[in-house]
PDB file of N, CA and C in Angstrom:
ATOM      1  N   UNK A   1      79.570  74.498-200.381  1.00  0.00           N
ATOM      2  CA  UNK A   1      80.059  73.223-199.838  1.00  0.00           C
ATOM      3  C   UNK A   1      79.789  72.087-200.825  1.00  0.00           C
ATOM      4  N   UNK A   2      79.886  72.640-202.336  1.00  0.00           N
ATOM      5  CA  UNK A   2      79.355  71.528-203.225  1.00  0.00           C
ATOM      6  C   UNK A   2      81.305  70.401-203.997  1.00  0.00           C
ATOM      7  N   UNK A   3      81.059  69.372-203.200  1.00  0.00           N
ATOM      8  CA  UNK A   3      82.293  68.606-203.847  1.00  0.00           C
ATOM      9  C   UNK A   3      82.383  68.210-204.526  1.00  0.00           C
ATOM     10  N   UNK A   4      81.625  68.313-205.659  1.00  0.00           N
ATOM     11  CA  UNK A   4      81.290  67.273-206.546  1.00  0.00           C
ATOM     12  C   UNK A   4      82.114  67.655-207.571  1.00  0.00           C
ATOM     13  N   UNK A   5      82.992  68.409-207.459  1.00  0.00           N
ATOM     14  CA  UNK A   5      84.272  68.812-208.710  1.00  0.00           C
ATOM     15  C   UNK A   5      85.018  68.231-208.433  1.00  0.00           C
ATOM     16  N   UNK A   6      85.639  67.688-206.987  1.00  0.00           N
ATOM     17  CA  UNK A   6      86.460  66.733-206.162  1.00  0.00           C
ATOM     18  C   UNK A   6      86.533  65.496-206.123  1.00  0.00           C
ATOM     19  N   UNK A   7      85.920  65.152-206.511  1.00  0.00           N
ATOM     20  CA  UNK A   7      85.854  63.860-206.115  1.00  0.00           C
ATOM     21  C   UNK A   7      86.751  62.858-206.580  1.00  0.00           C
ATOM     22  N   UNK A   8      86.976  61.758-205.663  1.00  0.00           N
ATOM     23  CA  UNK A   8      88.060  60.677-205.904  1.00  0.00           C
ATOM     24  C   UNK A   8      87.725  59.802-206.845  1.00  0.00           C
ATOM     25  N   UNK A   9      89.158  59.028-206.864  1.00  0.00           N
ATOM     26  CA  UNK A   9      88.760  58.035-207.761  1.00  0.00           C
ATOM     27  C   UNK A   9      87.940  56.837-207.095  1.00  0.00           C
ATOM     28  N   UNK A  10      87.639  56.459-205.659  1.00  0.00           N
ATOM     29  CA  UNK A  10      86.880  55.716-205.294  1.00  0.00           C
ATOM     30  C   UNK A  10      85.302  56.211-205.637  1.00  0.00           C
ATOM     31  N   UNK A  11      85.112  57.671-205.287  1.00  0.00           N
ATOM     32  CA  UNK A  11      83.384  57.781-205.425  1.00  0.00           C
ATOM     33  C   UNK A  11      83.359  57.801-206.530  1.00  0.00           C
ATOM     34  N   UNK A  12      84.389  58.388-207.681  1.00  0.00           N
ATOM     35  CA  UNK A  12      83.611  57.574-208.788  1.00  0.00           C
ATOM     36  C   UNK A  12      83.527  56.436-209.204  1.00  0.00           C
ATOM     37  N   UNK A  13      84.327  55.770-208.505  1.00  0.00           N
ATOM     38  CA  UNK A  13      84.380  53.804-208.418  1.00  0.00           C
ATOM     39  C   UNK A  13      82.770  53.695-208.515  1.00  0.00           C
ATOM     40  N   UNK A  14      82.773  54.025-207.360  1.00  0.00           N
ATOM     41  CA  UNK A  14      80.891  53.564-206.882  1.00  0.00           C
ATOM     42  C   UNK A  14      80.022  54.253-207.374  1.00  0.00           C
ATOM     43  N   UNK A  15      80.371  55.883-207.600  1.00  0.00           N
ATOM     44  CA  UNK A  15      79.100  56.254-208.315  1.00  0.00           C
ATOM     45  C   UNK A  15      78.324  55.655-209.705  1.00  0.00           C
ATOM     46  N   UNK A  16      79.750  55.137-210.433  1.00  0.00           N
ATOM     47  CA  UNK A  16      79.241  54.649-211.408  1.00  0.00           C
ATOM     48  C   UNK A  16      79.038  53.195-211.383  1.00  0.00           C
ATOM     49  N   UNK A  17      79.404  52.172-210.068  1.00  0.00           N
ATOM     50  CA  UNK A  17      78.810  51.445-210.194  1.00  0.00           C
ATOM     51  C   UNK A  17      77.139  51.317-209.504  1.00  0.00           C
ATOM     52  N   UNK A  18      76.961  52.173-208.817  1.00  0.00           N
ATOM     53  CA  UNK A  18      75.819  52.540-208.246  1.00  0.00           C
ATOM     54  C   UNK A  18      74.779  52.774-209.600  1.00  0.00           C
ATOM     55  N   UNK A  19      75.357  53.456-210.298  1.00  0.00           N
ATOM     56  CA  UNK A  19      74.564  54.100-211.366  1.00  0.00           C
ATOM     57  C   UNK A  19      74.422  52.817-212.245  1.00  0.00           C
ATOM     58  N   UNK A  20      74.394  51.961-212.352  1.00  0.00           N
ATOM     59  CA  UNK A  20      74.820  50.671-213.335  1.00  0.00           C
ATOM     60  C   UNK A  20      73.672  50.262-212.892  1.00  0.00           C
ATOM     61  N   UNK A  21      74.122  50.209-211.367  1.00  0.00           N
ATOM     62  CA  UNK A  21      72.805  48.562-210.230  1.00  0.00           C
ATOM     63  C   UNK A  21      71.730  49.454-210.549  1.00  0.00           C
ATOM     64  N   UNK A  22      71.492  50.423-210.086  1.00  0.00           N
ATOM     65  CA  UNK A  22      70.222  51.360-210.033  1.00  0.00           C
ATOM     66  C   UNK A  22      69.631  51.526-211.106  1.00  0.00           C
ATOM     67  N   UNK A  23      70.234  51.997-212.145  1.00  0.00           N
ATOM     68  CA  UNK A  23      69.361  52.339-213.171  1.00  0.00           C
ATOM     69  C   UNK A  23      69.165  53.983-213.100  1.00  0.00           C
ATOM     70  N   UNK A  24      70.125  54.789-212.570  1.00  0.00           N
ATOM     71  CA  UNK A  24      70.186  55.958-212.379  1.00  0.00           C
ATOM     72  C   UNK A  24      69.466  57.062-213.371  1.00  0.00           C
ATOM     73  N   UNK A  25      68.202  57.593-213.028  1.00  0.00           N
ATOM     74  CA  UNK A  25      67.671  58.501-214.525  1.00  0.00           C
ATOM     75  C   UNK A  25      67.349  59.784-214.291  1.00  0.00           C
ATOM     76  N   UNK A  26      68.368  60.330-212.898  1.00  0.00           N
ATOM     77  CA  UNK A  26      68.242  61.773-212.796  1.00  0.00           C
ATOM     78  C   UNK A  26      69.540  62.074-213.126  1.00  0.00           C
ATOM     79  N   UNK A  27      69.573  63.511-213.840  1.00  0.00           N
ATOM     80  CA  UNK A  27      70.654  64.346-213.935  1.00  0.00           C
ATOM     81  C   UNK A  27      71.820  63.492-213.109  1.00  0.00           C
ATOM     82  N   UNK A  28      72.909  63.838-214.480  1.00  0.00           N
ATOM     83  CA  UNK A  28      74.121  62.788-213.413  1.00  0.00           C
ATOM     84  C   UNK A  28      75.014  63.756-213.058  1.00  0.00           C
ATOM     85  N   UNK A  29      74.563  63.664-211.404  1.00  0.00           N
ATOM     86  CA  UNK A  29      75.080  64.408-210.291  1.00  0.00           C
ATOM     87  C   UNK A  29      75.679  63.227-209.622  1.00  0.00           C
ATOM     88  N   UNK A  30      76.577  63.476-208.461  1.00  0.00           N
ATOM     89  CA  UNK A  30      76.694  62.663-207.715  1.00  0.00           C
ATOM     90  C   UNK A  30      75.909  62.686-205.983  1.00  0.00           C
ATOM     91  N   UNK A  31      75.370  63.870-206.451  1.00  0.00           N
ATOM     92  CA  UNK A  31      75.070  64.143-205.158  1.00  0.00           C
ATOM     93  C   UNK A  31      73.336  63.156-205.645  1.00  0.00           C
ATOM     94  N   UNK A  32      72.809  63.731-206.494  1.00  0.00           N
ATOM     95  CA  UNK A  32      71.070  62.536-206.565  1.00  0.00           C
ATOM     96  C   UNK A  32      71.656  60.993-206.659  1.00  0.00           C
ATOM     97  N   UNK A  33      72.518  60.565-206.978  1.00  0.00           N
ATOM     98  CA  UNK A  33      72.654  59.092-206.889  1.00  0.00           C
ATOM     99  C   UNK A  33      72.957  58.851-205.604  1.00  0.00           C
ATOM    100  N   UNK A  34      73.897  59.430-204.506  1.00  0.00           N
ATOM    101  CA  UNK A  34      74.049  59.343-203.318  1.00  0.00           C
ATOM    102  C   UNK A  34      72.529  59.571-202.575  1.00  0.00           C
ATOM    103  N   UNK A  35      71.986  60.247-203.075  1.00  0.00           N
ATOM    104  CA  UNK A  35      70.657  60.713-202.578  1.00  0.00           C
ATOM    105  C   UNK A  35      69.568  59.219-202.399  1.00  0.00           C
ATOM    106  N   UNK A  36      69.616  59.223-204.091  1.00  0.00           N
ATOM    107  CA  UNK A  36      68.998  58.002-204.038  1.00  0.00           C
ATOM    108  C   UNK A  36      69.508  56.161-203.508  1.00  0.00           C
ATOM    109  N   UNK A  37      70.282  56.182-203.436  1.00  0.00           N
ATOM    110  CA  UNK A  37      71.291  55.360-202.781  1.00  0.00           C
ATOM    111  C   UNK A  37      70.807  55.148-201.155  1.00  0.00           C
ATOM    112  N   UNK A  38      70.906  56.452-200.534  1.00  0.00           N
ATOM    113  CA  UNK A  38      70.632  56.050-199.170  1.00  0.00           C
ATOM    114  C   UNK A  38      69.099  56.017-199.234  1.00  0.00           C
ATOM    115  N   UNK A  39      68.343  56.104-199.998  1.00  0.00           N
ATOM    116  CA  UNK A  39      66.652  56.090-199.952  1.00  0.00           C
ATOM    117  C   UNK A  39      66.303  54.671-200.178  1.00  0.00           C
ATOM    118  N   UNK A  40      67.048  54.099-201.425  1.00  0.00           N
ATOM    119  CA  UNK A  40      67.092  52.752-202.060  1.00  0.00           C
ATOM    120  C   UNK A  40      67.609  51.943-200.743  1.00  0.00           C
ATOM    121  N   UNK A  41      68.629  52.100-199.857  1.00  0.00           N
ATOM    122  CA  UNK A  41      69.177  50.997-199.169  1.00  0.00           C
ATOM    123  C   UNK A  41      70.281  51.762-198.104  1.00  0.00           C
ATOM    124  N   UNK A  42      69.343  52.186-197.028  1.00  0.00           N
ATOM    125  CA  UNK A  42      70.256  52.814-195.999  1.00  0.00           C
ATOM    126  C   UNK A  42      71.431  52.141-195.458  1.00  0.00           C
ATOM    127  N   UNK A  43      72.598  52.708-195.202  1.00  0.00           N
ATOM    128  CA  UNK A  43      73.619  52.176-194.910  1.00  0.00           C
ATOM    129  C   UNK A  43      74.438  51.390-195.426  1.00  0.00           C
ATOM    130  N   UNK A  44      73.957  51.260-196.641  1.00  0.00           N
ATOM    131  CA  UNK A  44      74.235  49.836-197.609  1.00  0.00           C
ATOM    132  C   UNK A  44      74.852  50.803-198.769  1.00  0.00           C
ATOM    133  N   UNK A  45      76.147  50.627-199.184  1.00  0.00           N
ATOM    134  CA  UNK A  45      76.902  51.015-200.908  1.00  0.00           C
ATOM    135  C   UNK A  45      76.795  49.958-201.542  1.00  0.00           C
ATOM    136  N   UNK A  46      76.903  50.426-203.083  1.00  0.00           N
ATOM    137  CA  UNK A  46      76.847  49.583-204.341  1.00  0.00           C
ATOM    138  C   UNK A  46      77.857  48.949-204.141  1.00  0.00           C
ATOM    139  N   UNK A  47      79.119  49.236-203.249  1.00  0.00           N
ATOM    140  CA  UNK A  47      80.565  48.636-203.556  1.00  0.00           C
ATOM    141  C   UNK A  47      80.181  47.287-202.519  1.00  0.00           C
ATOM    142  N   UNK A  48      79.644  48.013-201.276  1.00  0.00           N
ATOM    143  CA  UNK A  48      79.340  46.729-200.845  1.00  0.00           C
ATOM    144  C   UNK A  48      78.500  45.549-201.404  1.00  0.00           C
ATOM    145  N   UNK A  49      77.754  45.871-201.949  1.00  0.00           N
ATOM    146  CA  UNK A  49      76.627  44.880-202.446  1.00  0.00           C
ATOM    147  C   UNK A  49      77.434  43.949-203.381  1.00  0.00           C
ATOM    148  N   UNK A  50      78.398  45.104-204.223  1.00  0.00           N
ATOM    149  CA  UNK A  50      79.264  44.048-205.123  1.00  0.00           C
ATOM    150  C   UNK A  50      80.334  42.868-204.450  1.00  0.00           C
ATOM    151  N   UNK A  51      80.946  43.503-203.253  1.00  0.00           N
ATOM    152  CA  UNK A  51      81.803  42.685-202.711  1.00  0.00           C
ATOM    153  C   UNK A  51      81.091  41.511-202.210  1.00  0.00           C
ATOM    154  N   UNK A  52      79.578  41.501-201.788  1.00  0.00           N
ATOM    155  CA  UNK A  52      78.955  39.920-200.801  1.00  0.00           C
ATOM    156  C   UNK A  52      78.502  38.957-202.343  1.00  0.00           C
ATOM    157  N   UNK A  53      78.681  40.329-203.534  1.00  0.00           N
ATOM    158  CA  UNK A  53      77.836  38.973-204.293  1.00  0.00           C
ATOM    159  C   UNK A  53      78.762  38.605-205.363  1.00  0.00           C
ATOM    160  N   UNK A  54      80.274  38.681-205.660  1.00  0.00           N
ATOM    161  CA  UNK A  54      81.309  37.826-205.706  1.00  0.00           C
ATOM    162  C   UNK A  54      81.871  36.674-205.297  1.00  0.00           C
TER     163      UNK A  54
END
């Protein structure tokens, strides 16, 4: 059940802007940045964070 060969052009929108804000320094998976993402700031995406602080 691993998607990470799939993925759209939105999650990689965010993964890599996720990976930018964060400072991402595990293996670039998408699944540990999502990981760390909801640990860093439950419920909360990088896309959002970008859209309130525009």
């Amino acid at each position: 059940m691993n998607r990470s060969h799939y993925w759209t052009a939105d999650q990689k929108a965010k993964w890599a802007s996720a990976e930018r804000q964060e400072g991402c320094k595990l293996p670039r998976t998408h699944e540990n940045c999502t990981l760390i993402l909801k640990v860093a700031r439950p419920g909360k995406t990088a896309s959002d964070k970008a859209k309130r602080n525009k």
